[in-house]
Each structure stands twice: as structure tokens, then as C-alpha cells.
N, C-alpha and C. Protein backbone atom coordinates (compact mmCIF):
# COMPACT_ATOMS: atom_id res chain seq x y z
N UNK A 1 198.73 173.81 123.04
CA UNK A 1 198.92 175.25 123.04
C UNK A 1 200.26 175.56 122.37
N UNK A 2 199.80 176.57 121.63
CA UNK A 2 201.84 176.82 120.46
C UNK A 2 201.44 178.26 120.85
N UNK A 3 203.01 179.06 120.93
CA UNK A 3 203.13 180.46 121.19
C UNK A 3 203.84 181.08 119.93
N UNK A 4 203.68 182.30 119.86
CA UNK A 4 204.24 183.15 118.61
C UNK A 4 205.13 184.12 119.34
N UNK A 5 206.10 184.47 118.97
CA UNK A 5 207.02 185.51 119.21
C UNK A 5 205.88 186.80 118.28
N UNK A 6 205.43 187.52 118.89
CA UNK A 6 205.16 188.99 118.40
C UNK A 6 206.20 189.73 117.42
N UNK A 7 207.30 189.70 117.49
CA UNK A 7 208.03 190.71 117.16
C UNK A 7 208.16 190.06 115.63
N UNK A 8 208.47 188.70 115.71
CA UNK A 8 208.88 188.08 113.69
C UNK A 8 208.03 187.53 113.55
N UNK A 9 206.77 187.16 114.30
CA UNK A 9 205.67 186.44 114.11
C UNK A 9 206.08 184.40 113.84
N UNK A 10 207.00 184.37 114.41
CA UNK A 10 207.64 183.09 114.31
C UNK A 10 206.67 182.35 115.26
N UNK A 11 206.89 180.85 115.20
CA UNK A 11 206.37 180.28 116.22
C UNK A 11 207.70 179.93 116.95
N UNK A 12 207.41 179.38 118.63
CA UNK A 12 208.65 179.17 119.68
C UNK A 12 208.10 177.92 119.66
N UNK A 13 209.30 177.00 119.82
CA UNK A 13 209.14 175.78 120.63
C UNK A 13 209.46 175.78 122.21
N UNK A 14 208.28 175.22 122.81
CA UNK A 14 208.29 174.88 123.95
C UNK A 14 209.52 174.43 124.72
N UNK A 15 210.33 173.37 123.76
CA UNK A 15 211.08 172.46 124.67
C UNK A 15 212.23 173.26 124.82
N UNK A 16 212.76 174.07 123.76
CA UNK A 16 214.02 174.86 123.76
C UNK A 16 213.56 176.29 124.17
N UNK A 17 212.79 176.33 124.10
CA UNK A 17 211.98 177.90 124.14
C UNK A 17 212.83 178.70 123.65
N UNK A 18 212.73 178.29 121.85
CA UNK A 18 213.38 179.18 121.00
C UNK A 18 212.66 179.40 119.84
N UNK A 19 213.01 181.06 119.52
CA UNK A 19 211.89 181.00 118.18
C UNK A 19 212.01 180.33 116.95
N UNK A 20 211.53 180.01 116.35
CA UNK A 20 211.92 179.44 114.67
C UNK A 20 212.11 180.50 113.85
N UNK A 21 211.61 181.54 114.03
CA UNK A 21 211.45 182.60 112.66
C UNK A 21 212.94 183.51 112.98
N UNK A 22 213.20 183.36 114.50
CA UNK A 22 214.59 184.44 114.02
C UNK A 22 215.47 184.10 115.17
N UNK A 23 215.39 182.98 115.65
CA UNK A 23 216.27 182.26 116.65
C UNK A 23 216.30 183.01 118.23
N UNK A 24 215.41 183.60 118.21
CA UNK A 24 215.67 183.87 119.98
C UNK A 24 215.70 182.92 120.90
N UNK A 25 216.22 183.18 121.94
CA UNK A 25 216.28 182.14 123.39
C UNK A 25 215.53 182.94 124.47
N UNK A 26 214.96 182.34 125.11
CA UNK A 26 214.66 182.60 126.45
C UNK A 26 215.39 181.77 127.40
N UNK A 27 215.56 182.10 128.37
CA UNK A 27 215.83 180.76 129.45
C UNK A 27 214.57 181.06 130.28
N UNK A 28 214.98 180.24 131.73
CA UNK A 28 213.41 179.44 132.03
C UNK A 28 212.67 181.03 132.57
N UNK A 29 213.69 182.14 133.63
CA UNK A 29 213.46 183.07 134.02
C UNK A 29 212.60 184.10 133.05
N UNK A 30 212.81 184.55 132.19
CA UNK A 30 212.95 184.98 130.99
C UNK A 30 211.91 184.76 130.45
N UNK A 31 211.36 183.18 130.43
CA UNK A 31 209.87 182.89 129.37
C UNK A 31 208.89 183.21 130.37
N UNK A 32 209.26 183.87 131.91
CA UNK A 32 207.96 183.59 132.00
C UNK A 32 207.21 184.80 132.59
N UNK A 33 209.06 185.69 132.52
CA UNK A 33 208.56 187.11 132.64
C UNK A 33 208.39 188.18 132.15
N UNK A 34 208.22 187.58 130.49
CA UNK A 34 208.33 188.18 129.15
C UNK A 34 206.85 187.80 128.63
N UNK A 35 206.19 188.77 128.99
CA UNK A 35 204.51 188.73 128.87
C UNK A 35 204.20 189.68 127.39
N UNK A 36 204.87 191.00 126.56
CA UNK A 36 204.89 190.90 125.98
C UNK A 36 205.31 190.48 124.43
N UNK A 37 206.47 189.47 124.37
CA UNK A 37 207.05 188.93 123.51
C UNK A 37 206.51 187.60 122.72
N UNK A 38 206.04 187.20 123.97
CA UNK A 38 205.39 185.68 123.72
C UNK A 38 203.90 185.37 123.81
N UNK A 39 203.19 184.78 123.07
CA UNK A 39 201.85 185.13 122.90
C UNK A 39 201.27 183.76 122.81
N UNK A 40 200.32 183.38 123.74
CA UNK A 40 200.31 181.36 123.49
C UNK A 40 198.88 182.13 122.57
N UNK A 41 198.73 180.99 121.63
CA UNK A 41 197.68 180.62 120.73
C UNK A 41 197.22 179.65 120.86
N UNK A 42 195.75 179.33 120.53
CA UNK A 42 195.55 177.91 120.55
C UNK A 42 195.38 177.26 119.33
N UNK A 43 195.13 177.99 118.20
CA UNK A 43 195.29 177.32 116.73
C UNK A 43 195.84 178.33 115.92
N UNK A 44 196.80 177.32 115.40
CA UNK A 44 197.34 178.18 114.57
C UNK A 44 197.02 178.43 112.90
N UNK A 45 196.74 179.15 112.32
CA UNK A 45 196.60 179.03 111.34
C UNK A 45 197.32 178.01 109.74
N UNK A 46 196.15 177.71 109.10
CA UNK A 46 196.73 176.72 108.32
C UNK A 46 198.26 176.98 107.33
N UNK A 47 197.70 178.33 107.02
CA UNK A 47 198.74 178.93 105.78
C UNK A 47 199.72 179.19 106.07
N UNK A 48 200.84 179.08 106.36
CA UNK A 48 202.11 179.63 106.64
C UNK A 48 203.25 179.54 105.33
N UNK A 49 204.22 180.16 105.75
CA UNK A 49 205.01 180.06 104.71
C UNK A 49 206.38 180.17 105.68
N UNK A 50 207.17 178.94 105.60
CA UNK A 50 208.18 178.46 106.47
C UNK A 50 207.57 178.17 107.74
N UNK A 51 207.72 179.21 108.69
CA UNK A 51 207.26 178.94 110.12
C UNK A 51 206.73 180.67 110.18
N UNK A 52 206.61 181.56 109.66
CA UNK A 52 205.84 182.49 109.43
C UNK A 52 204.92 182.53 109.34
N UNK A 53 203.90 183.48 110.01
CA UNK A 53 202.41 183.20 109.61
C UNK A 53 201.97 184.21 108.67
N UNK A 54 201.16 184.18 107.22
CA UNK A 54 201.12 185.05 106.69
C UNK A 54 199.64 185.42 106.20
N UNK A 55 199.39 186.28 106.29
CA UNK A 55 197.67 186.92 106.25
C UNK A 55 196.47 185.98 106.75
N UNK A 56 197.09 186.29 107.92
CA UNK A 56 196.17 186.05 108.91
C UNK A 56 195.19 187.53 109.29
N UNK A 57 194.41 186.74 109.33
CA UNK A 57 192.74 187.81 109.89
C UNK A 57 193.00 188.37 111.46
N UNK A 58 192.89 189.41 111.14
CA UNK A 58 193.03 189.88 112.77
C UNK A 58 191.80 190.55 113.26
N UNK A 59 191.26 190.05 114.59
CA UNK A 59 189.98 190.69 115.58
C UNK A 59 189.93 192.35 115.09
N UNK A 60 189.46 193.01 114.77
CA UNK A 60 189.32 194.14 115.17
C UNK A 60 189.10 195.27 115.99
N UNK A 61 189.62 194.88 116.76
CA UNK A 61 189.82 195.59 118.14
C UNK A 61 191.50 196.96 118.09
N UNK A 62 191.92 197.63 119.03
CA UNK A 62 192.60 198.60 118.98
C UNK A 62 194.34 197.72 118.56
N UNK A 63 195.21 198.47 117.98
CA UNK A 63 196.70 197.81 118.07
C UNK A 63 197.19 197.38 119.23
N UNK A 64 197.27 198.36 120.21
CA UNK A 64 197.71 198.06 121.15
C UNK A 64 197.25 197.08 122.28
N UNK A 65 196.36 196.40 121.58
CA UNK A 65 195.72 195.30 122.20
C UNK A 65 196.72 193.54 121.84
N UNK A 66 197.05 194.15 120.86
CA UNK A 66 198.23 192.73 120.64
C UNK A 66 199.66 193.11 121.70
N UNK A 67 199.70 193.70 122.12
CA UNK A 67 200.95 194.27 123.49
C UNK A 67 200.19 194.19 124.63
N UNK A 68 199.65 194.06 125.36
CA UNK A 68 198.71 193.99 126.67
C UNK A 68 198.68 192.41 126.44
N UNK A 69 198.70 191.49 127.49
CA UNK A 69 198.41 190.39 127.85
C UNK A 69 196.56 190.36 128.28
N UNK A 70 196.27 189.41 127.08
CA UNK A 70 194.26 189.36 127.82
C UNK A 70 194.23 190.19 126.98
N UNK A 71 193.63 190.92 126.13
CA UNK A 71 192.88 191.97 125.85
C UNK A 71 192.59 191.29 124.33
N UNK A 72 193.04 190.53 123.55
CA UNK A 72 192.89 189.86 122.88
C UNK A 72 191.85 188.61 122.69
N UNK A 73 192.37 188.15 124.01
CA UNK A 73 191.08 186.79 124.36
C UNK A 73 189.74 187.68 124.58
N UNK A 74 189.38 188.61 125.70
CA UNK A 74 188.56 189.25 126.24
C UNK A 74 187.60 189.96 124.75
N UNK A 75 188.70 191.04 123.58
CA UNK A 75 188.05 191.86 122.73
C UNK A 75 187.25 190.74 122.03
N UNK A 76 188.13 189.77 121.69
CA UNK A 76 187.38 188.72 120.83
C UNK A 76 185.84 188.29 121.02
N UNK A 77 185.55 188.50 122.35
CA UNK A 77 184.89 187.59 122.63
C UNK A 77 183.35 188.62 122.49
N UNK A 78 184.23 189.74 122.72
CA UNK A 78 182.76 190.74 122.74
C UNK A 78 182.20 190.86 121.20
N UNK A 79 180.89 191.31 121.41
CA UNK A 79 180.27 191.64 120.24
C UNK A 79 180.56 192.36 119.42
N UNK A 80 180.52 192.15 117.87
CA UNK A 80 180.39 193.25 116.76
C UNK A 80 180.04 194.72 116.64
N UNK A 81 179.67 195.46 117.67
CA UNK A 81 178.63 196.57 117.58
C UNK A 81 179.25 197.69 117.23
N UNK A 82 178.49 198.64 117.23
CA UNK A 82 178.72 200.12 116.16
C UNK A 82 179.17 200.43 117.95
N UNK A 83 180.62 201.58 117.77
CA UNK A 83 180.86 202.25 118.80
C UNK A 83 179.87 202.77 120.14
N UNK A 84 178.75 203.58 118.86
CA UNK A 84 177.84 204.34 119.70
C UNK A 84 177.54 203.19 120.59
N UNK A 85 176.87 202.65 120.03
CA UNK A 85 175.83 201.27 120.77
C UNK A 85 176.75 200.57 122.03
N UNK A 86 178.03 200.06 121.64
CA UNK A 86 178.92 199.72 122.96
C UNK A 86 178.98 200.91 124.12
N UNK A 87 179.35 202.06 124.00
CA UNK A 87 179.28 203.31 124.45
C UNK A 87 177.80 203.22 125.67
N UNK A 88 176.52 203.00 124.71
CA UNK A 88 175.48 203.47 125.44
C UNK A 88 175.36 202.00 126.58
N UNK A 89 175.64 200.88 125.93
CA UNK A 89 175.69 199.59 126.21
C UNK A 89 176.35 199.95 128.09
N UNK A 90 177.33 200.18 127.68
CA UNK A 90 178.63 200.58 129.35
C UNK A 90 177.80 201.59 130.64
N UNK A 91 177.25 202.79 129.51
CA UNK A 91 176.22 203.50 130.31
C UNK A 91 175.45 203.36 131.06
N UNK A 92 174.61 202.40 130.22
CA UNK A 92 173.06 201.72 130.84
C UNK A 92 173.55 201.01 132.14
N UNK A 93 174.78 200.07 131.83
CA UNK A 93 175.49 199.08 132.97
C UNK A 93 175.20 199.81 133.79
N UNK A 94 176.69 200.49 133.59
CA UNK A 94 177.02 201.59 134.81
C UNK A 94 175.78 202.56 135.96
N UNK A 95 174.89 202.89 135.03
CA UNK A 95 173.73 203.36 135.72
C UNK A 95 173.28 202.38 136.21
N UNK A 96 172.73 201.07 136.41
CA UNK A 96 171.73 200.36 136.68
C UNK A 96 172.41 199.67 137.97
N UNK A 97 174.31 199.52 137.78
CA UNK A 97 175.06 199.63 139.14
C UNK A 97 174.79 200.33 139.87
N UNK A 98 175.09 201.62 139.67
CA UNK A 98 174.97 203.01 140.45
C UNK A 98 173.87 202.77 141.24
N UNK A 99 172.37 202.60 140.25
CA UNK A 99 171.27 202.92 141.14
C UNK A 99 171.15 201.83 142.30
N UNK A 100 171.79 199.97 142.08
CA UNK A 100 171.76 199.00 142.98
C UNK A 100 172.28 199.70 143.93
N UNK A 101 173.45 200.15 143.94
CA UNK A 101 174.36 200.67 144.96
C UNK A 101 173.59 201.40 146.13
N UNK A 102 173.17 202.94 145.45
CA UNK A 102 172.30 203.58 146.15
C UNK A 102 171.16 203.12 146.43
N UNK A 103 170.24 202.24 146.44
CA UNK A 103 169.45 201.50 146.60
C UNK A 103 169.47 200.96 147.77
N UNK A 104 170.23 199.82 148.03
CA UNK A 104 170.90 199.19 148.82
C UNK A 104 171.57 200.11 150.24
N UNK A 105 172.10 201.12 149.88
CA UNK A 105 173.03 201.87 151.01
C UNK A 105 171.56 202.56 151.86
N UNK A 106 170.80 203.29 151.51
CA UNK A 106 169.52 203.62 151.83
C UNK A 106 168.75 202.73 152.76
């Protein structure tokens, strides 16, 4: 597992838990309560240039999904679909909960 500093897109080493791309430090307090700075990856891309990562493909999911911890692993994982279709997708759920619910309480 290798982590990226968000902010210079550097990678950190583990052992110093310091970035390469623009020298930050954490200490031990610090790495582990700094959820949006540090971002573990599990592969890193081939292309870099120094310790920079550069045009890399990104999920298409919302921006503010690279600042939220999880929402990255989770968007990834969901399907391709046209808005509408996710939209009606949540609906159908949601109803077919609802009706177990009331079902059940009855």
C-alpha cells in the first residue's frame, strides 16, 4: 500500500512519513488524524515524472469525493449509468424497503 499527499500529488514514505513531492512531515499523531491529506492507494500508476503523478485517469464521480475519506473506493465500484437510471435505481430500492417495512410491522 503507497499513499499520496492530495495537496502536490507527491507520494509519502511510510517510514519517515514524509512527502517526496514537497517535503511535508507528519509525526505519528498527525498521520493518523489527517484523513484528508493523505490518501493510501494501492497501485500506483506507471507514468510519473519525478515522484509526481501525471495524467492520471480519474473515476468520474463528484470533486469533492477526492476530500471525503471512502467515497472514492465505494464511487468506483458502482456502475456506469446515466443519472436518470441511478436516480430511479435508489427509488425502486427505497420503495421495495419501505413496503418490507410496512409489511412486516402489520
Amino acid at each position: 500500500m503507497k499513499y499520496i499527499h492530495t495537496a502536490c500529488g507527491g507520494t509519502i514514505d511510510v517510514k519517515t512519513k514524509t512527502c517526496t513531492g514537497c517535503k511535508k512531515h507528519w509525526n505519528w499523531f498527525t498521520w493518523w488524524m489527517t484523513a484528508t491529506e493523505i490518501r493510501p492507494v494501492a497501485n500506483l500508476p506507471s507514468r510519473k515524472v519525478g515522484d509526481r503523478i501525471t495524467r492520471v485517469k480519474r473515476e468520474q464521480y463528484a470533486s469533492w469525493g477526492n476530500k471525503v475519506p471512502g467515497v472514492a473506493a465505494i464511487a468506483g465500484r458502482l456502475p456506469n449509468w446515466p443519472r436518470w437510471a441511478r436516480i430511479l435505481v435508489t427509488l425502486v430500492v427505497f420503495g421495495i424497503v419501505i413496503a418490507i417495512v410496512l409489511l412486516v410491522r402489520s
